[in-house]
ModelCIF file with pLDDT and N, C-alpha, C, O atoms, coordinates in Angstrom:
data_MODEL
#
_entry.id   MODEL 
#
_entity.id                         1 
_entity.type                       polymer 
_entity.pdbx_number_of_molecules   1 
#
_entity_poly.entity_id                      1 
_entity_poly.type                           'polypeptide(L)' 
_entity_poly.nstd_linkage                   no 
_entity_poly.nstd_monomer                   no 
_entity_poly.pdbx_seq_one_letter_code       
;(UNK)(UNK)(UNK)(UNK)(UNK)(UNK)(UNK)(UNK)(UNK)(UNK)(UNK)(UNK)(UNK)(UNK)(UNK)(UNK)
(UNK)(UNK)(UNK)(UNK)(UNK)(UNK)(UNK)(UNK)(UNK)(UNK)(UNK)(UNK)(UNK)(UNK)(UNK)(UNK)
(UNK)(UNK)(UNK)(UNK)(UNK)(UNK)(UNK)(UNK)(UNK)(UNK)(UNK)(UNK)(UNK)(UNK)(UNK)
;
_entity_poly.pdbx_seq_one_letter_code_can   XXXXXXXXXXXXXXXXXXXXXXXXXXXXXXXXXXXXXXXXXXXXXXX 
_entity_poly.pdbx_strand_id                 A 
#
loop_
_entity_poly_seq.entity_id 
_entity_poly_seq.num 
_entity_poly_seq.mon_id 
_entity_poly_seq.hetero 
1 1  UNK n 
1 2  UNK n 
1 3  UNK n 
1 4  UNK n 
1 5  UNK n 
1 6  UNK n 
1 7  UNK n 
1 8  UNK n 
1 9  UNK n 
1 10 UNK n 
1 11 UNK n 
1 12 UNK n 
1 13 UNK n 
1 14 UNK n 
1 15 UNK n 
1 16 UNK n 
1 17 UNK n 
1 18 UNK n 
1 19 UNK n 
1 20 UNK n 
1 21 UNK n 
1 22 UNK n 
1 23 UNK n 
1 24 UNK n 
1 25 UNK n 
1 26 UNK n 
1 27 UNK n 
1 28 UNK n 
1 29 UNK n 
1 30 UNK n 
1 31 UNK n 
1 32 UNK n 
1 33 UNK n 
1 34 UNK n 
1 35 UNK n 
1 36 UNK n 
1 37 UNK n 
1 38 UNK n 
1 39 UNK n 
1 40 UNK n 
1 41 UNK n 
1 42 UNK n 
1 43 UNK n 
1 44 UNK n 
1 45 UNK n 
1 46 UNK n 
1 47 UNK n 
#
_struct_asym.id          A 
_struct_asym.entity_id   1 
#
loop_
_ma_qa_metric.id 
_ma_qa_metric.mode 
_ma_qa_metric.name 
_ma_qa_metric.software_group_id 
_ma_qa_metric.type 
1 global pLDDT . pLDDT 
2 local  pLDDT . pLDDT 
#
_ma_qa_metric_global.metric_id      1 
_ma_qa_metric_global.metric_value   89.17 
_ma_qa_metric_global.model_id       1 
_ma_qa_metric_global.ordinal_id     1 
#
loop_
_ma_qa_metric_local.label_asym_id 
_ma_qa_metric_local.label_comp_id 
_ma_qa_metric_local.label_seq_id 
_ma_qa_metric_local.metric_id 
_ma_qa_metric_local.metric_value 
_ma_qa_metric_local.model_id 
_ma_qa_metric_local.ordinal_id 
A UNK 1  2 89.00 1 1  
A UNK 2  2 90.00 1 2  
A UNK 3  2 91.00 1 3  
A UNK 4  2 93.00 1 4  
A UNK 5  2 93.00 1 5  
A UNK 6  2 93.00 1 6  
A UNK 7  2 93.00 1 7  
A UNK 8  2 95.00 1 8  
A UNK 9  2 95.00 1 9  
A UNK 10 2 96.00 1 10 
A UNK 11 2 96.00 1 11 
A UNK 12 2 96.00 1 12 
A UNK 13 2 95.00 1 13 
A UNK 14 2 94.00 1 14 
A UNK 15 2 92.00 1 15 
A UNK 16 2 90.00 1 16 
A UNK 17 2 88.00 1 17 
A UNK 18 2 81.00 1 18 
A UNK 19 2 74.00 1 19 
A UNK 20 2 73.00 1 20 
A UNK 21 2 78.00 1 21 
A UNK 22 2 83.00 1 22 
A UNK 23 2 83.00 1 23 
A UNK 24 2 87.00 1 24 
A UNK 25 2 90.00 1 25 
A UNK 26 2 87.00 1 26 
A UNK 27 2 87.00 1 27 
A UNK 28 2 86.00 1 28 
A UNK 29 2 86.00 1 29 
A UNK 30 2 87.00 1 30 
A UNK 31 2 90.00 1 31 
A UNK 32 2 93.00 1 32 
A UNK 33 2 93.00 1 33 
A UNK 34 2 95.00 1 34 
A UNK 35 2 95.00 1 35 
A UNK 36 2 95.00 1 36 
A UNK 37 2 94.00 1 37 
A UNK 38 2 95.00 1 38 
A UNK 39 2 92.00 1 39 
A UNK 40 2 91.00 1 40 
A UNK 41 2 89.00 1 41 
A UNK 42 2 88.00 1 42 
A UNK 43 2 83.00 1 43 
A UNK 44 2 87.00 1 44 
A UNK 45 2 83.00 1 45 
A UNK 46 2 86.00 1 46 
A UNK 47 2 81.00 1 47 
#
loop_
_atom_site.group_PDB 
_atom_site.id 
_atom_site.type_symbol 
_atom_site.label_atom_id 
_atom_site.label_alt_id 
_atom_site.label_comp_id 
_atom_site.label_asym_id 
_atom_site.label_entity_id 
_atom_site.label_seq_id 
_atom_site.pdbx_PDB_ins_code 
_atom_site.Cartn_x 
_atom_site.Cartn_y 
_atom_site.Cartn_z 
_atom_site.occupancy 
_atom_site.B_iso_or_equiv 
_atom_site.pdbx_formal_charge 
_atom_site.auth_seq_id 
_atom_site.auth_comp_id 
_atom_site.auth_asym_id 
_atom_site.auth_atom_id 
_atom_site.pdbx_PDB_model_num 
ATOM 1   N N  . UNK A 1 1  ? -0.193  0.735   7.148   1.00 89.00 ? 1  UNK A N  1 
ATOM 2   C CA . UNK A 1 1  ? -0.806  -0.551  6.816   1.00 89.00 ? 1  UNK A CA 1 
ATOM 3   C C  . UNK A 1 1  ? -1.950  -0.309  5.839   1.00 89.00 ? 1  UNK A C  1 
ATOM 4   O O  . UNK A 1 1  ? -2.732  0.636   5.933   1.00 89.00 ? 1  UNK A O  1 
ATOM 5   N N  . UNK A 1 2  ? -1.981  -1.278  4.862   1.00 90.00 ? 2  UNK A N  1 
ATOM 6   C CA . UNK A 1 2  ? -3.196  -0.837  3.492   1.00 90.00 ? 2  UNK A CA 1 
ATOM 7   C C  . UNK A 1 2  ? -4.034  -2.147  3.864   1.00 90.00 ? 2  UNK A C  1 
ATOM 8   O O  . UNK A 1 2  ? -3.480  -3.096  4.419   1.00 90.00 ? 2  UNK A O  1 
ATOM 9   N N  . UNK A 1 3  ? -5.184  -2.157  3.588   1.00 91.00 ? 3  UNK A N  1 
ATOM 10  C CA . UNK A 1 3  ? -5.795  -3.549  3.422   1.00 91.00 ? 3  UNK A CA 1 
ATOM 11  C C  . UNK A 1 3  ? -5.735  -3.836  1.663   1.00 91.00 ? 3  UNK A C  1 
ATOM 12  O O  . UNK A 1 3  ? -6.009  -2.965  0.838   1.00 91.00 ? 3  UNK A O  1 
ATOM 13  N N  . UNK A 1 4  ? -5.257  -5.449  1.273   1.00 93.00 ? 4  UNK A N  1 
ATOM 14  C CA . UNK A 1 4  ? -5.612  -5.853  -0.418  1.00 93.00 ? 4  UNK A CA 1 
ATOM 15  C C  . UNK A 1 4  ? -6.585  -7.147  -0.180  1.00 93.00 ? 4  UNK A C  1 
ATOM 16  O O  . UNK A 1 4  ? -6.792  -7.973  0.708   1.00 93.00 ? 4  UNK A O  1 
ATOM 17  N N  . UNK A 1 5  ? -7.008  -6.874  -1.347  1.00 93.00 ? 5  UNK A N  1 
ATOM 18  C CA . UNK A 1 5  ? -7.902  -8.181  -1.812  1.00 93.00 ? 5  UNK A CA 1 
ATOM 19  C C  . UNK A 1 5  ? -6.807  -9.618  -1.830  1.00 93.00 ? 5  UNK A C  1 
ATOM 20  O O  . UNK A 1 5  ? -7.188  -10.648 -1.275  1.00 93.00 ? 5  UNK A O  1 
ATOM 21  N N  . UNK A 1 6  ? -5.707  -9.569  -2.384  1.00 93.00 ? 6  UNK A N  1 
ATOM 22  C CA . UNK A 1 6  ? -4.416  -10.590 -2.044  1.00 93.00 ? 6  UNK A CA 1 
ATOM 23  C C  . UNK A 1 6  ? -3.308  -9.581  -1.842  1.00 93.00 ? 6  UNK A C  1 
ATOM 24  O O  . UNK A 1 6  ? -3.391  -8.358  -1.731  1.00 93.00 ? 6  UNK A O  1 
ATOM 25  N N  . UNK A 1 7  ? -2.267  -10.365 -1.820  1.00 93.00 ? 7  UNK A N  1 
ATOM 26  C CA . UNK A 1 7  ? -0.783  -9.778  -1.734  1.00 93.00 ? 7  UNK A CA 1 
ATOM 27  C C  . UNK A 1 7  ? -0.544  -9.501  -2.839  1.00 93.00 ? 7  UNK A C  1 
ATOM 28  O O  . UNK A 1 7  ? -1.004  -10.222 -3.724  1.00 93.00 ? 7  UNK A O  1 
ATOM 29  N N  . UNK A 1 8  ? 0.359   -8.217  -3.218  1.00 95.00 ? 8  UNK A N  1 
ATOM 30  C CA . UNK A 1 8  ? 0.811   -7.846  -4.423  1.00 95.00 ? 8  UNK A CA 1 
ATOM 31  C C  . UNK A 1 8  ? 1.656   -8.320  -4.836  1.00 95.00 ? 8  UNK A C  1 
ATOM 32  O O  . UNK A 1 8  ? 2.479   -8.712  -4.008  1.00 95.00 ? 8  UNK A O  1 
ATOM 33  N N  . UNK A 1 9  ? 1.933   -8.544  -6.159  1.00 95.00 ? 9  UNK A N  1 
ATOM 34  C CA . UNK A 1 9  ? 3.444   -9.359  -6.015  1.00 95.00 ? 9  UNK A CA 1 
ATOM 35  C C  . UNK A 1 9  ? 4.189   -8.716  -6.730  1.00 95.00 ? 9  UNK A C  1 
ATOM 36  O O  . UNK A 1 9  ? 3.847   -7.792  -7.469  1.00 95.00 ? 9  UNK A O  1 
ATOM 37  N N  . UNK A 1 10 ? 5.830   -9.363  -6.499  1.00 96.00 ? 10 UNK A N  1 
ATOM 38  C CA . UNK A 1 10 ? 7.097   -8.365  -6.949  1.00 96.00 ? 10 UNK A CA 1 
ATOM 39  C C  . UNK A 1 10 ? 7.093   -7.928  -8.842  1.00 96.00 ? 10 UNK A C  1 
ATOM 40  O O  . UNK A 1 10 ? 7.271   -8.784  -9.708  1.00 96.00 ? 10 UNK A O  1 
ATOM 41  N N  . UNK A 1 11 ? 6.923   -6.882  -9.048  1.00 96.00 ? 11 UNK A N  1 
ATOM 42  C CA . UNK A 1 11 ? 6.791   -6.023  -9.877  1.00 96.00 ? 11 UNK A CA 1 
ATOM 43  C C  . UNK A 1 11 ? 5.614   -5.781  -10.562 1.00 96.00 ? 11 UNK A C  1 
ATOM 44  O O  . UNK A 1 11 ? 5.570   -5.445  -11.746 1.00 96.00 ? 11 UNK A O  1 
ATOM 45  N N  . UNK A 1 12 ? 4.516   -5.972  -9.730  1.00 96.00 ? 12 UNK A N  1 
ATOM 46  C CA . UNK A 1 12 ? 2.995   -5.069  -9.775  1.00 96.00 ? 12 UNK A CA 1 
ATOM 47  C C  . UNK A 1 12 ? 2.849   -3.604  -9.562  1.00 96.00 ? 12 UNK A C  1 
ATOM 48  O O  . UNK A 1 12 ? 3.481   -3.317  -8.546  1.00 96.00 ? 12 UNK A O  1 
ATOM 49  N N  . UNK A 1 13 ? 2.434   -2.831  -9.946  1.00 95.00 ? 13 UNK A N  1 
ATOM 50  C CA . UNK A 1 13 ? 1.939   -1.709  -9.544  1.00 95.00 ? 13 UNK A CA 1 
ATOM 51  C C  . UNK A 1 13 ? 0.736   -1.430  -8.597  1.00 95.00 ? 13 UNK A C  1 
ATOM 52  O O  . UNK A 1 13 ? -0.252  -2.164  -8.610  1.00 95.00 ? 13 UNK A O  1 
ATOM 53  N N  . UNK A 1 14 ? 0.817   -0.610  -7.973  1.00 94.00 ? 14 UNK A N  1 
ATOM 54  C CA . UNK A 1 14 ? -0.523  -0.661  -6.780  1.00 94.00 ? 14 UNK A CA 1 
ATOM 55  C C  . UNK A 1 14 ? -0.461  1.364   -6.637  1.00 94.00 ? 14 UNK A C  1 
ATOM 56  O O  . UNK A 1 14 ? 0.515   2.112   -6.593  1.00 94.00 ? 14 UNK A O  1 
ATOM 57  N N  . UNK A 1 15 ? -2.099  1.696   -6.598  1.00 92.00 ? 15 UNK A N  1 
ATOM 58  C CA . UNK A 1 15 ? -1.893  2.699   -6.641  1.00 92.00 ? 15 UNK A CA 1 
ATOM 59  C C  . UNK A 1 15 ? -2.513  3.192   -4.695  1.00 92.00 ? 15 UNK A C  1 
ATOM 60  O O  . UNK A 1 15 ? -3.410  2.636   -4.062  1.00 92.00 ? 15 UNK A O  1 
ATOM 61  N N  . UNK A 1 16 ? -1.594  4.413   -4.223  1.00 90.00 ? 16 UNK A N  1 
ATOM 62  C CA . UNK A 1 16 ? -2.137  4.285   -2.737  1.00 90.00 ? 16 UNK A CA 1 
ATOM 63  C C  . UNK A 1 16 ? -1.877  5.977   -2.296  1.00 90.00 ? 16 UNK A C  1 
ATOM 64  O O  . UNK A 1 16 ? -1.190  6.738   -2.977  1.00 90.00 ? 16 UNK A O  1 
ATOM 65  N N  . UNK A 1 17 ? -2.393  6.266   -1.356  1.00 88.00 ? 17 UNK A N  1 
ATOM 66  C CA . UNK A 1 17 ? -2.490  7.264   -0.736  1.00 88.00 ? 17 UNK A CA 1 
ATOM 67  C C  . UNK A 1 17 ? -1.575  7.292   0.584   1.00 88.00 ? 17 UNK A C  1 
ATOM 68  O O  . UNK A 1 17 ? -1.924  6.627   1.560   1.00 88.00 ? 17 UNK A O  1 
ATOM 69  N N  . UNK A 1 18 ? -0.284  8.141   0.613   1.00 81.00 ? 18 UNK A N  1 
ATOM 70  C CA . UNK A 1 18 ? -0.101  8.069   1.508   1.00 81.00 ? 18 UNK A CA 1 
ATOM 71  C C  . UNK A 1 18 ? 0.367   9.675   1.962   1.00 81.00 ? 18 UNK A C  1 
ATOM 72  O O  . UNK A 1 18 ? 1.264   10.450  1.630   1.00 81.00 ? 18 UNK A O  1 
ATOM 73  N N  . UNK A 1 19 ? -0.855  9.689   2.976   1.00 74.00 ? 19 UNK A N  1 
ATOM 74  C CA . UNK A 1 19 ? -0.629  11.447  3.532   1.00 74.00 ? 19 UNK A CA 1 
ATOM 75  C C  . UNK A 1 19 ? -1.453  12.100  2.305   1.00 74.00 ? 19 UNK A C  1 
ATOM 76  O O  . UNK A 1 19 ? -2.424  11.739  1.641   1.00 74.00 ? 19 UNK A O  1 
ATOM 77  N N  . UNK A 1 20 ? -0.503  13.372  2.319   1.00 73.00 ? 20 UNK A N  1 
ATOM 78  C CA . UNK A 1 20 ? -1.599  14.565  1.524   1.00 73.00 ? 20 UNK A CA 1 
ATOM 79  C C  . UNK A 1 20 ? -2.444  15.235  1.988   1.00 73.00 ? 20 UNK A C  1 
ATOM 80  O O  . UNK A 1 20 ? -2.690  15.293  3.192   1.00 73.00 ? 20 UNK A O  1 
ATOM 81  N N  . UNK A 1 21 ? -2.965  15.789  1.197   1.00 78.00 ? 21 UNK A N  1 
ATOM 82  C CA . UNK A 1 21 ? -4.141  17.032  1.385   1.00 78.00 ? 21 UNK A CA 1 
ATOM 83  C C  . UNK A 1 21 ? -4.866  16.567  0.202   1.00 78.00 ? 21 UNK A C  1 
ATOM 84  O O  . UNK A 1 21 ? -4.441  16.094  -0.852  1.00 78.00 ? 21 UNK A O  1 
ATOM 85  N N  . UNK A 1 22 ? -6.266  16.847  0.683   1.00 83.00 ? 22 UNK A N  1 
ATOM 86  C CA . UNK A 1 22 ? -7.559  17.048  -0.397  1.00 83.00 ? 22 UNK A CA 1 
ATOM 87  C C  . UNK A 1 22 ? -7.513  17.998  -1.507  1.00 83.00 ? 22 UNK A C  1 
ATOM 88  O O  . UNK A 1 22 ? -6.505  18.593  -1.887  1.00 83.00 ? 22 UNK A O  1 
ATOM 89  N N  . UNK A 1 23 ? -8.339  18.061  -1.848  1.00 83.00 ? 23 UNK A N  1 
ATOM 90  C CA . UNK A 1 23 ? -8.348  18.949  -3.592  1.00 83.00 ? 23 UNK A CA 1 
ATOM 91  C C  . UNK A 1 23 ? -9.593  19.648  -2.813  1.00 83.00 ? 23 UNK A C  1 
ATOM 92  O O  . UNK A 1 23 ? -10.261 19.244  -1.861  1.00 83.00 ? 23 UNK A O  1 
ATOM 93  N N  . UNK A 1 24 ? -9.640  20.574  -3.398  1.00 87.00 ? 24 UNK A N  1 
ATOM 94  C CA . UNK A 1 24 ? -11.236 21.751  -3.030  1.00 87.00 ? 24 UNK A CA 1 
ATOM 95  C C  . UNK A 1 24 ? -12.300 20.786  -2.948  1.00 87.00 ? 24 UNK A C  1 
ATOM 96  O O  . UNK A 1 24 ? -13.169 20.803  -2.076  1.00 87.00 ? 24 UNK A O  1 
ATOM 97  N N  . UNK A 1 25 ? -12.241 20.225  -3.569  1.00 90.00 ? 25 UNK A N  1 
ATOM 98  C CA . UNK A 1 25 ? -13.724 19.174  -3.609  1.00 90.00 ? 25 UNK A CA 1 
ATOM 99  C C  . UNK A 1 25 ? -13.693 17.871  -2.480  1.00 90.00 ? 25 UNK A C  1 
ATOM 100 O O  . UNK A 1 25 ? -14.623 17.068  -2.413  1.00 90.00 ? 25 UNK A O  1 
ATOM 101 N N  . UNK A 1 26 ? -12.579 17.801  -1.686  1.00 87.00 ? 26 UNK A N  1 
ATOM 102 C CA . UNK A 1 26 ? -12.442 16.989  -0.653  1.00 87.00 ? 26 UNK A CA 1 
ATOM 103 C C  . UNK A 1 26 ? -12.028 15.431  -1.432  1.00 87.00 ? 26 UNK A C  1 
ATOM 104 O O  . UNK A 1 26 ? -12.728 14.443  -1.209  1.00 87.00 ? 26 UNK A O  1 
ATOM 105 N N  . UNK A 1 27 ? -10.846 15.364  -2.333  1.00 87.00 ? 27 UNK A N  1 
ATOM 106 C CA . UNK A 1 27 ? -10.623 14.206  -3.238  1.00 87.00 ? 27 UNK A CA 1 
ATOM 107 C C  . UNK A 1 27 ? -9.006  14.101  -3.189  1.00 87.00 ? 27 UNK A C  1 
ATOM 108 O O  . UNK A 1 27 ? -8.116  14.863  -3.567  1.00 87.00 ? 27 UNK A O  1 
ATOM 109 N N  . UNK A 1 28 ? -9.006  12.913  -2.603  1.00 86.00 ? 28 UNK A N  1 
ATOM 110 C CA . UNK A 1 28 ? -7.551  12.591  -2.158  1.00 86.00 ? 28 UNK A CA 1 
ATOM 111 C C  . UNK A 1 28 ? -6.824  11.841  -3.448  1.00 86.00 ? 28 UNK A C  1 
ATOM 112 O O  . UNK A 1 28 ? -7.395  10.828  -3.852  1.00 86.00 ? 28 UNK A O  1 
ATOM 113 N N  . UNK A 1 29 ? -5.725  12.216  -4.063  1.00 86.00 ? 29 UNK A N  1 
ATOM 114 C CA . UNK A 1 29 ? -4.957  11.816  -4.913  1.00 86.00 ? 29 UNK A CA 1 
ATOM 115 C C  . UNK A 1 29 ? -4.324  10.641  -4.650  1.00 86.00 ? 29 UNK A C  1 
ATOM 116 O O  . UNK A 1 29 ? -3.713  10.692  -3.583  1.00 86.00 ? 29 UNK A O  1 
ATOM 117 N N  . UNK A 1 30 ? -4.215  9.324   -5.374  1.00 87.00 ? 30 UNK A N  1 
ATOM 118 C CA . UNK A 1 30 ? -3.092  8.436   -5.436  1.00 87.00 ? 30 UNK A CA 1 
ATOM 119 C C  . UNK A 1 30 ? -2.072  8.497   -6.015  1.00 87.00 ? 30 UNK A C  1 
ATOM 120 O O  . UNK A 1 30 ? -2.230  8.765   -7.206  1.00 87.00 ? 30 UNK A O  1 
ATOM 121 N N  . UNK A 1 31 ? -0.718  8.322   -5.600  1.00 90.00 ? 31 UNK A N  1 
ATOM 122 C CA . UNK A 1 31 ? 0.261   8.240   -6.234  1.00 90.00 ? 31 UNK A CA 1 
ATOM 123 C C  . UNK A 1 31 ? 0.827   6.622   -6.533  1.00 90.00 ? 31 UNK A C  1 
ATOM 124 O O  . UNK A 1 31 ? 0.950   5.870   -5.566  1.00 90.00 ? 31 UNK A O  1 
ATOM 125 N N  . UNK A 1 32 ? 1.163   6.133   -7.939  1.00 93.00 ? 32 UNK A N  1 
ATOM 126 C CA . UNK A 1 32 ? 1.415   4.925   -8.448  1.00 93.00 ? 32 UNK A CA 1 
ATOM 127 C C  . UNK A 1 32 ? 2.840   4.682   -7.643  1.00 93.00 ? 32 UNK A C  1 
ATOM 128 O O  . UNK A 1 32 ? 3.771   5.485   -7.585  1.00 93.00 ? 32 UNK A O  1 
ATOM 129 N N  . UNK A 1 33 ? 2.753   2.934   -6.834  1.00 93.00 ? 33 UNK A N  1 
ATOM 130 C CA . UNK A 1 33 ? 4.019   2.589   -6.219  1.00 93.00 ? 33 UNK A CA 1 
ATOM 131 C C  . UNK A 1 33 ? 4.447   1.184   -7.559  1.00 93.00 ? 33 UNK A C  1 
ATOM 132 O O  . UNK A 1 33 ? 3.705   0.562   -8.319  1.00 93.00 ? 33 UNK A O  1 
ATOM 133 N N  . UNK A 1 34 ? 5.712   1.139   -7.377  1.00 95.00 ? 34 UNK A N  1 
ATOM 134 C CA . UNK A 1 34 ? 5.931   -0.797  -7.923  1.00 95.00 ? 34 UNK A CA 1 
ATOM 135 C C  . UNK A 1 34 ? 6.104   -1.139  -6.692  1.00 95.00 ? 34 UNK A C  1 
ATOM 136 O O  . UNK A 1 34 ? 6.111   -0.372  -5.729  1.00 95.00 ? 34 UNK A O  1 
ATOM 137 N N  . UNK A 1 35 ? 6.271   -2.475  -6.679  1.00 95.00 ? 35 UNK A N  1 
ATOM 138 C CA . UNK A 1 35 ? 6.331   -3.583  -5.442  1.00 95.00 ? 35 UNK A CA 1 
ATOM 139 C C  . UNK A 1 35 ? 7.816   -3.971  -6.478  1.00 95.00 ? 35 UNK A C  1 
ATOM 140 O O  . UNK A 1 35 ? 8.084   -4.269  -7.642  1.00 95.00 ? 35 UNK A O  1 
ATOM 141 N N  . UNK A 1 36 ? 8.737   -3.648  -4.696  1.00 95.00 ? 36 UNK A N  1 
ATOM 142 C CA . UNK A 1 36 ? 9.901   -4.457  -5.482  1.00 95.00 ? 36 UNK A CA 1 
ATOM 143 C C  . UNK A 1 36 ? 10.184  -5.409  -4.805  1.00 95.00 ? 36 UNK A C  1 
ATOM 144 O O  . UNK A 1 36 ? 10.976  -6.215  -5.293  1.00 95.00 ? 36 UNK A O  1 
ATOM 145 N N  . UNK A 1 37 ? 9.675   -5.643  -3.532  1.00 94.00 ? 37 UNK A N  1 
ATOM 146 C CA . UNK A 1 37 ? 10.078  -7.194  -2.963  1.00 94.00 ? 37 UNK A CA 1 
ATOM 147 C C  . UNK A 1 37 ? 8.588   -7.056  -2.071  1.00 94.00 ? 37 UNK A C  1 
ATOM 148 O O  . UNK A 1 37 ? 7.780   -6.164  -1.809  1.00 94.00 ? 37 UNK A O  1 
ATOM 149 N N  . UNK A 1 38 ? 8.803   -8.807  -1.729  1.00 95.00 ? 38 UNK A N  1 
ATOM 150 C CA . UNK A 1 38 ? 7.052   -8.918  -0.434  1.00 95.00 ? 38 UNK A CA 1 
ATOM 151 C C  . UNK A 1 38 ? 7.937   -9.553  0.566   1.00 95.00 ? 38 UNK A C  1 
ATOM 152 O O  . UNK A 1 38 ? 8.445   -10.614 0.205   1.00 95.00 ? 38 UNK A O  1 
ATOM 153 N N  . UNK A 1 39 ? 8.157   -9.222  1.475   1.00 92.00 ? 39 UNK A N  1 
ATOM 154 C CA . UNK A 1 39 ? 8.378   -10.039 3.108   1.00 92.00 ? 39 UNK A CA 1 
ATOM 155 C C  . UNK A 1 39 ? 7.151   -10.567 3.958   1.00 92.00 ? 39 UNK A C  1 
ATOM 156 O O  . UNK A 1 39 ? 6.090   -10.061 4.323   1.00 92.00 ? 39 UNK A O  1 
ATOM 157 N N  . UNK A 1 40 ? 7.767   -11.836 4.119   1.00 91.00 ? 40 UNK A N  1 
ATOM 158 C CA . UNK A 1 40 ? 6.637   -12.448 4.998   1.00 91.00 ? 40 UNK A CA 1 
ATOM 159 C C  . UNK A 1 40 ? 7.458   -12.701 6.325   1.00 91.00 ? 40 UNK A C  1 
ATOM 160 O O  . UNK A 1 40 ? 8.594   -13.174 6.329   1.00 91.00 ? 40 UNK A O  1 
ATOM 161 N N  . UNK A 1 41 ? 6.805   -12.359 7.359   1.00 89.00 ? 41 UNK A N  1 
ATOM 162 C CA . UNK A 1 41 ? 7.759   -12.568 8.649   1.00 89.00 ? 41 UNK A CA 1 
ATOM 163 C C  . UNK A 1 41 ? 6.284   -13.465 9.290   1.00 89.00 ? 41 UNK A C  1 
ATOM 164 O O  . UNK A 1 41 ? 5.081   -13.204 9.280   1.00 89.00 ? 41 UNK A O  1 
ATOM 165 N N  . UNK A 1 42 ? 7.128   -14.650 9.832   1.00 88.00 ? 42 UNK A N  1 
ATOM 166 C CA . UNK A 1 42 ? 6.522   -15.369 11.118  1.00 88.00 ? 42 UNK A CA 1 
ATOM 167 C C  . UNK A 1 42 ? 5.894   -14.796 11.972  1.00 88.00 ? 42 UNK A C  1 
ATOM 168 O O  . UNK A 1 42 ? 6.194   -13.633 12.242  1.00 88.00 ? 42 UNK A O  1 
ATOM 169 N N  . UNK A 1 43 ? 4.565   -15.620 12.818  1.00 83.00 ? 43 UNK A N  1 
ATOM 170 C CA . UNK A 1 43 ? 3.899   -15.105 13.873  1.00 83.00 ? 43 UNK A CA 1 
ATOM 171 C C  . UNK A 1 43 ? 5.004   -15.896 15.122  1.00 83.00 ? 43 UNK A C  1 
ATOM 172 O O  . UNK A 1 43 ? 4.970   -17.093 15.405  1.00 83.00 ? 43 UNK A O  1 
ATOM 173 N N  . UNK A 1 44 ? 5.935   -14.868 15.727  1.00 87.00 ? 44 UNK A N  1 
ATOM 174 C CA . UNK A 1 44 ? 6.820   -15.592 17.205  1.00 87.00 ? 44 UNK A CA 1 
ATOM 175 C C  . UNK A 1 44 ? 5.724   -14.487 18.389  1.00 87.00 ? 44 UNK A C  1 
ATOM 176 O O  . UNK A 1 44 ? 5.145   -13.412 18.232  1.00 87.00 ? 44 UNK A O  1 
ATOM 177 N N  . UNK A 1 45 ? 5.842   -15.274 19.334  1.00 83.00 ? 45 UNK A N  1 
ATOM 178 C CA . UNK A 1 45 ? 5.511   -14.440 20.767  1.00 83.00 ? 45 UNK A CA 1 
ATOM 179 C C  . UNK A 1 45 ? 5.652   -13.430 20.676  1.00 83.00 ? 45 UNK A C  1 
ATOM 180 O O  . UNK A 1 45 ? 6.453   -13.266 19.756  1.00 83.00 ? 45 UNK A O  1 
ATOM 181 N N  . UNK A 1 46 ? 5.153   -11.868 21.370  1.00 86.00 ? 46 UNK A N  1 
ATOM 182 C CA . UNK A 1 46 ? 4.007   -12.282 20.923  1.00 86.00 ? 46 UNK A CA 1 
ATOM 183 C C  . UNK A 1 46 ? 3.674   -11.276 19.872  1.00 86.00 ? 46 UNK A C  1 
ATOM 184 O O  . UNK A 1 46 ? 2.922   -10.326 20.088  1.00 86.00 ? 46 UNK A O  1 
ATOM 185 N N  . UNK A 1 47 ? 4.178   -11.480 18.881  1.00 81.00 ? 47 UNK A N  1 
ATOM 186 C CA . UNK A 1 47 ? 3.956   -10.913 17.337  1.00 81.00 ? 47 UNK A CA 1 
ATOM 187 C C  . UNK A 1 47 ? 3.353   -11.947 16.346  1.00 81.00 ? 47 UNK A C  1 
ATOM 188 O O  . UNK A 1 47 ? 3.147   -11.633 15.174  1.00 81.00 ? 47 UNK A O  1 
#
């Protein structure tokens, strides 16, 4: 789960960290994603 300022939308780029290891200097790399679709699912019981 990422927190955004809004939702990204389908064919934005967003750059994110996921996993990895630090660099000597303790500096975590992003790797560039596209957004190829956004799903919105309903709040049902109890989700």
């Amino acid at each position: 789960v990422f927190t955004f300022v809004q939702v990204p939308r389908i064919g934005e780029s967003i750059a994110l960290v996921l996993g990895g290891q630090p660099d000597d200097d303790g500096v975590y790399y992003a790797d560039r994603y596209r957004v190829q679709d956004v799903l919105h699912s309903a709040a049902i019981e109890p989700m």
